[in-house]
N, C-alpha and C. Protein backbone atom coordinates (compact mmCIF):
# COMPACT_ATOMS: atom_id res chain seq x y z
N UNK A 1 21.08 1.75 19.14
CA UNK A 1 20.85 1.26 17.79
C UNK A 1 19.47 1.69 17.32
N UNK A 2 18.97 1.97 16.05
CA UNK A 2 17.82 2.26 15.50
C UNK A 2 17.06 1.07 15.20
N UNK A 3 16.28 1.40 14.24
CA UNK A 3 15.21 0.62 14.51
C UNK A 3 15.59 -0.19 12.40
N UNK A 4 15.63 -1.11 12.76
CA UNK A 4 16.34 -1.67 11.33
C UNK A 4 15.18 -2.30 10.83
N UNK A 5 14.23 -1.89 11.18
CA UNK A 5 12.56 -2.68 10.07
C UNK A 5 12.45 -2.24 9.11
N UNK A 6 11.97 -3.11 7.61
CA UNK A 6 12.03 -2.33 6.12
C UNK A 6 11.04 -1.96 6.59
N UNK A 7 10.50 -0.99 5.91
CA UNK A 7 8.60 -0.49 5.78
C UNK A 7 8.40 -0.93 3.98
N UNK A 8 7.79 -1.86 4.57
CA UNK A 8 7.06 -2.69 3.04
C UNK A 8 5.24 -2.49 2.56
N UNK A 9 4.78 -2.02 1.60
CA UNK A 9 3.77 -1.80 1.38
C UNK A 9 3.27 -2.76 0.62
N UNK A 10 1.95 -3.15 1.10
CA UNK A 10 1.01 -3.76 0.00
C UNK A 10 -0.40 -3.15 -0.57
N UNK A 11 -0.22 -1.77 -1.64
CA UNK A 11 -1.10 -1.56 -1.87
C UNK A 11 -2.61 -2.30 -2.91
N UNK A 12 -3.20 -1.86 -2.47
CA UNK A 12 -4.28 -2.52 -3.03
C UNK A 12 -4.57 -4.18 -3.08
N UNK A 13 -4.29 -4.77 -1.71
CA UNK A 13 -4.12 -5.87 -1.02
C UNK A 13 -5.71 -6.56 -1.26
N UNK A 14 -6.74 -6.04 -0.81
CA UNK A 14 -8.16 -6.44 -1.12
C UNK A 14 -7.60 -7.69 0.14
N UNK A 15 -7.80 -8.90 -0.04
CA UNK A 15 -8.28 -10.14 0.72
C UNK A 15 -7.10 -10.92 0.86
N UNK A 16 -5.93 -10.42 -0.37
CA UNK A 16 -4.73 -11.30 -0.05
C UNK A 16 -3.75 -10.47 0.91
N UNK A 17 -3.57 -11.32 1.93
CA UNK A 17 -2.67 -10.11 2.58
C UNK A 17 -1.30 -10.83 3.44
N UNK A 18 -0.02 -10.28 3.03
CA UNK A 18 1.17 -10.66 2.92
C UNK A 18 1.40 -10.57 4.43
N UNK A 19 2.62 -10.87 4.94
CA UNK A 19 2.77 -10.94 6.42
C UNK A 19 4.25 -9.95 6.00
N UNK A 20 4.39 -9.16 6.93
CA UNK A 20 5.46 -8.41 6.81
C UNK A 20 5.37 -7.16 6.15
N UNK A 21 3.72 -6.64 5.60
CA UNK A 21 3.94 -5.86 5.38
C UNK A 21 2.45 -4.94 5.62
N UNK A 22 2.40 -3.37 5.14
CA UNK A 22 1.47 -2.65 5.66
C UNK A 22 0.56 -3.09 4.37
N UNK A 23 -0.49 -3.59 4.74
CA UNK A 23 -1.75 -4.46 3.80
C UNK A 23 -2.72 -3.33 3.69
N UNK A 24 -2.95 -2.31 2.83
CA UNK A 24 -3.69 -1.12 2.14
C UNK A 24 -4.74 -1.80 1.17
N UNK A 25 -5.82 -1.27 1.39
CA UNK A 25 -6.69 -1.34 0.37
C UNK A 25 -8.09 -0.26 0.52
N UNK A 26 -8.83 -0.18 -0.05
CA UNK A 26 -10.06 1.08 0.08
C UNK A 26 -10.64 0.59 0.63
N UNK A 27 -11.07 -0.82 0.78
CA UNK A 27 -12.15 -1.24 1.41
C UNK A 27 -11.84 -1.88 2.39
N UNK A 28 -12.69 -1.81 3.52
CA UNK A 28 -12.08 -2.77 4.65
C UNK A 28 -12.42 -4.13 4.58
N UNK A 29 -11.80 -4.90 4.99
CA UNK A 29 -11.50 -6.16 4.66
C UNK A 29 -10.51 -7.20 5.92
N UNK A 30 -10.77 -8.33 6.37
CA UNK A 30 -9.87 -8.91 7.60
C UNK A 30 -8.88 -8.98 7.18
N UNK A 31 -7.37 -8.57 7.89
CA UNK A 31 -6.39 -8.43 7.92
C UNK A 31 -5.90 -6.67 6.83
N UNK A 32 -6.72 -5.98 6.52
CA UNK A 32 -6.36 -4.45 5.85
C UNK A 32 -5.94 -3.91 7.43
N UNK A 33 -4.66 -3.77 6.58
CA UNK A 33 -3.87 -2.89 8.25
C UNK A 33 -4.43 -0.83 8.05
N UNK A 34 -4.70 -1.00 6.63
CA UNK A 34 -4.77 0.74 6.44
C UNK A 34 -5.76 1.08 5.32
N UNK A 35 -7.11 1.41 5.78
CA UNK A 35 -8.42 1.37 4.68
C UNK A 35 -7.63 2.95 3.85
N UNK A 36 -7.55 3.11 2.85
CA UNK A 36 -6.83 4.25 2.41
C UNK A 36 -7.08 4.17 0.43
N UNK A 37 -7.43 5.00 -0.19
CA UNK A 37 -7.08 5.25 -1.72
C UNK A 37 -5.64 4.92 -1.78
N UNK A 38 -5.01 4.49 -2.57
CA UNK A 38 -3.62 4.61 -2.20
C UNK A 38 -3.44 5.36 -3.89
N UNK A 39 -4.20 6.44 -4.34
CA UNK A 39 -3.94 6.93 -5.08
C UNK A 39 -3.98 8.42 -4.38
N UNK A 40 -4.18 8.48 -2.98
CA UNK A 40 -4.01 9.70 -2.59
C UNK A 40 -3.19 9.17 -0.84
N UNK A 41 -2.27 8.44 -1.29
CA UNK A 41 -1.79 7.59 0.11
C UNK A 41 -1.38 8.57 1.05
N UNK A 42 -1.37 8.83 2.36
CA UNK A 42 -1.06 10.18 3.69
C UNK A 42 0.25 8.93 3.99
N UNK A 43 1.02 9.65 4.63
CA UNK A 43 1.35 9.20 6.11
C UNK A 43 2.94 8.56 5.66
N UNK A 44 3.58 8.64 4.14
CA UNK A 44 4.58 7.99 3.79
C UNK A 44 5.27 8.77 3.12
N UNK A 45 6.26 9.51 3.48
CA UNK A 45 6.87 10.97 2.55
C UNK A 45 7.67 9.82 1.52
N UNK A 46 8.62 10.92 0.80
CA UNK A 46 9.42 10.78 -0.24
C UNK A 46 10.64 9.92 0.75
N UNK A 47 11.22 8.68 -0.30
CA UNK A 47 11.68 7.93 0.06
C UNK A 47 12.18 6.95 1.55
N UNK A 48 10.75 6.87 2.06
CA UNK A 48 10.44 6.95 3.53
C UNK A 48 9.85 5.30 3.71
N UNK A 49 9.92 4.74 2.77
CA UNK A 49 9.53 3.14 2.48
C UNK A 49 10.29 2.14 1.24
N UNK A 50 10.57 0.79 2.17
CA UNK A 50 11.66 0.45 1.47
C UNK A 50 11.57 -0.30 0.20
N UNK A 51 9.64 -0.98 -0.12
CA UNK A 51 9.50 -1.24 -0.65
C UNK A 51 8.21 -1.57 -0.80
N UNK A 52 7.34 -1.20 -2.13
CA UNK A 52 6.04 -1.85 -2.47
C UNK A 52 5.62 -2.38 -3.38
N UNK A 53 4.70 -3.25 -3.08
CA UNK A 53 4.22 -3.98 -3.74
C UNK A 53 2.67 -3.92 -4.43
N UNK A 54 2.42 -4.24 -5.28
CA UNK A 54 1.30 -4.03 -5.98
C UNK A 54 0.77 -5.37 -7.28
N UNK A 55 -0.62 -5.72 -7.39
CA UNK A 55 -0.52 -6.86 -7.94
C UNK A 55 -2.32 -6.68 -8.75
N UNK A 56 -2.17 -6.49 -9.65
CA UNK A 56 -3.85 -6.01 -10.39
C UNK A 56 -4.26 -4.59 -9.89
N UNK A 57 -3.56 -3.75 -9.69
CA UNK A 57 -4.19 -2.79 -9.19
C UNK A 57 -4.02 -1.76 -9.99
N UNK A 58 -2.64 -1.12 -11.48
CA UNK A 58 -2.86 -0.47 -12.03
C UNK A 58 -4.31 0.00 -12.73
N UNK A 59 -4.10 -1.19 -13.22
CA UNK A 59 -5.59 -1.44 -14.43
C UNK A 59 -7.00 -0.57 -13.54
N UNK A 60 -7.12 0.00 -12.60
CA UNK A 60 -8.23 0.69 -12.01
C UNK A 60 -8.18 2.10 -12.35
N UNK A 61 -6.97 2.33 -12.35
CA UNK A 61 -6.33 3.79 -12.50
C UNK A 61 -6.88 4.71 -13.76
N UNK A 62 -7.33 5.50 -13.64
CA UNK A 62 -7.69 6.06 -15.59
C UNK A 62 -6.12 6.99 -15.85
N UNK A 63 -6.72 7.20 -16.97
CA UNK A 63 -5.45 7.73 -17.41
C UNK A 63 -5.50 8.95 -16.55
N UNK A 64 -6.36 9.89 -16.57
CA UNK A 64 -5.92 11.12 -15.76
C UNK A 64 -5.57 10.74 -14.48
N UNK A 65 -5.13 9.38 -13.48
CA UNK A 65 -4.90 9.91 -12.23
C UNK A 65 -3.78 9.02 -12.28
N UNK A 66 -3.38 8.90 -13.59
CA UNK A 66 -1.80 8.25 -13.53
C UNK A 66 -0.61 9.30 -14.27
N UNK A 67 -0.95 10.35 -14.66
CA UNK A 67 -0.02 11.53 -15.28
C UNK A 67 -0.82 12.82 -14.70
């Protein structure tokens, strides 16, 4: 049998950090499972995660690094 774990993301997590899932943020912080930009995220191809999450974190983005 394989391995039946979702891969759940929480980018841009900062201090709140969810249980069950990979807790991303730039800065390190207790409980950041992955110090990372997640505007240049490595390590997660095309449709290779089952779900993420995100919560205040557009609003950082300028327009050029969202088109």
């Amino acid at each position: 049998m394989g391995n039946n774990k979702l891969i759940k993301l929480h980018l841009g997590c900062g201090t709140i950090i969810l249980d069950g899932y990979v807790n991303i943020d730039i800065l390190p912080a207790q409980g950041v499972d992955v110090i990372s930009d997640v505007r240049k995220l490595v390590g997660y191809g095309d449709a290779s995660v089952d779900e993420v999450y995100l919560s205040h974190v557009l609003e950082h983005f300028s327009w050029k690094d969202t088109h």
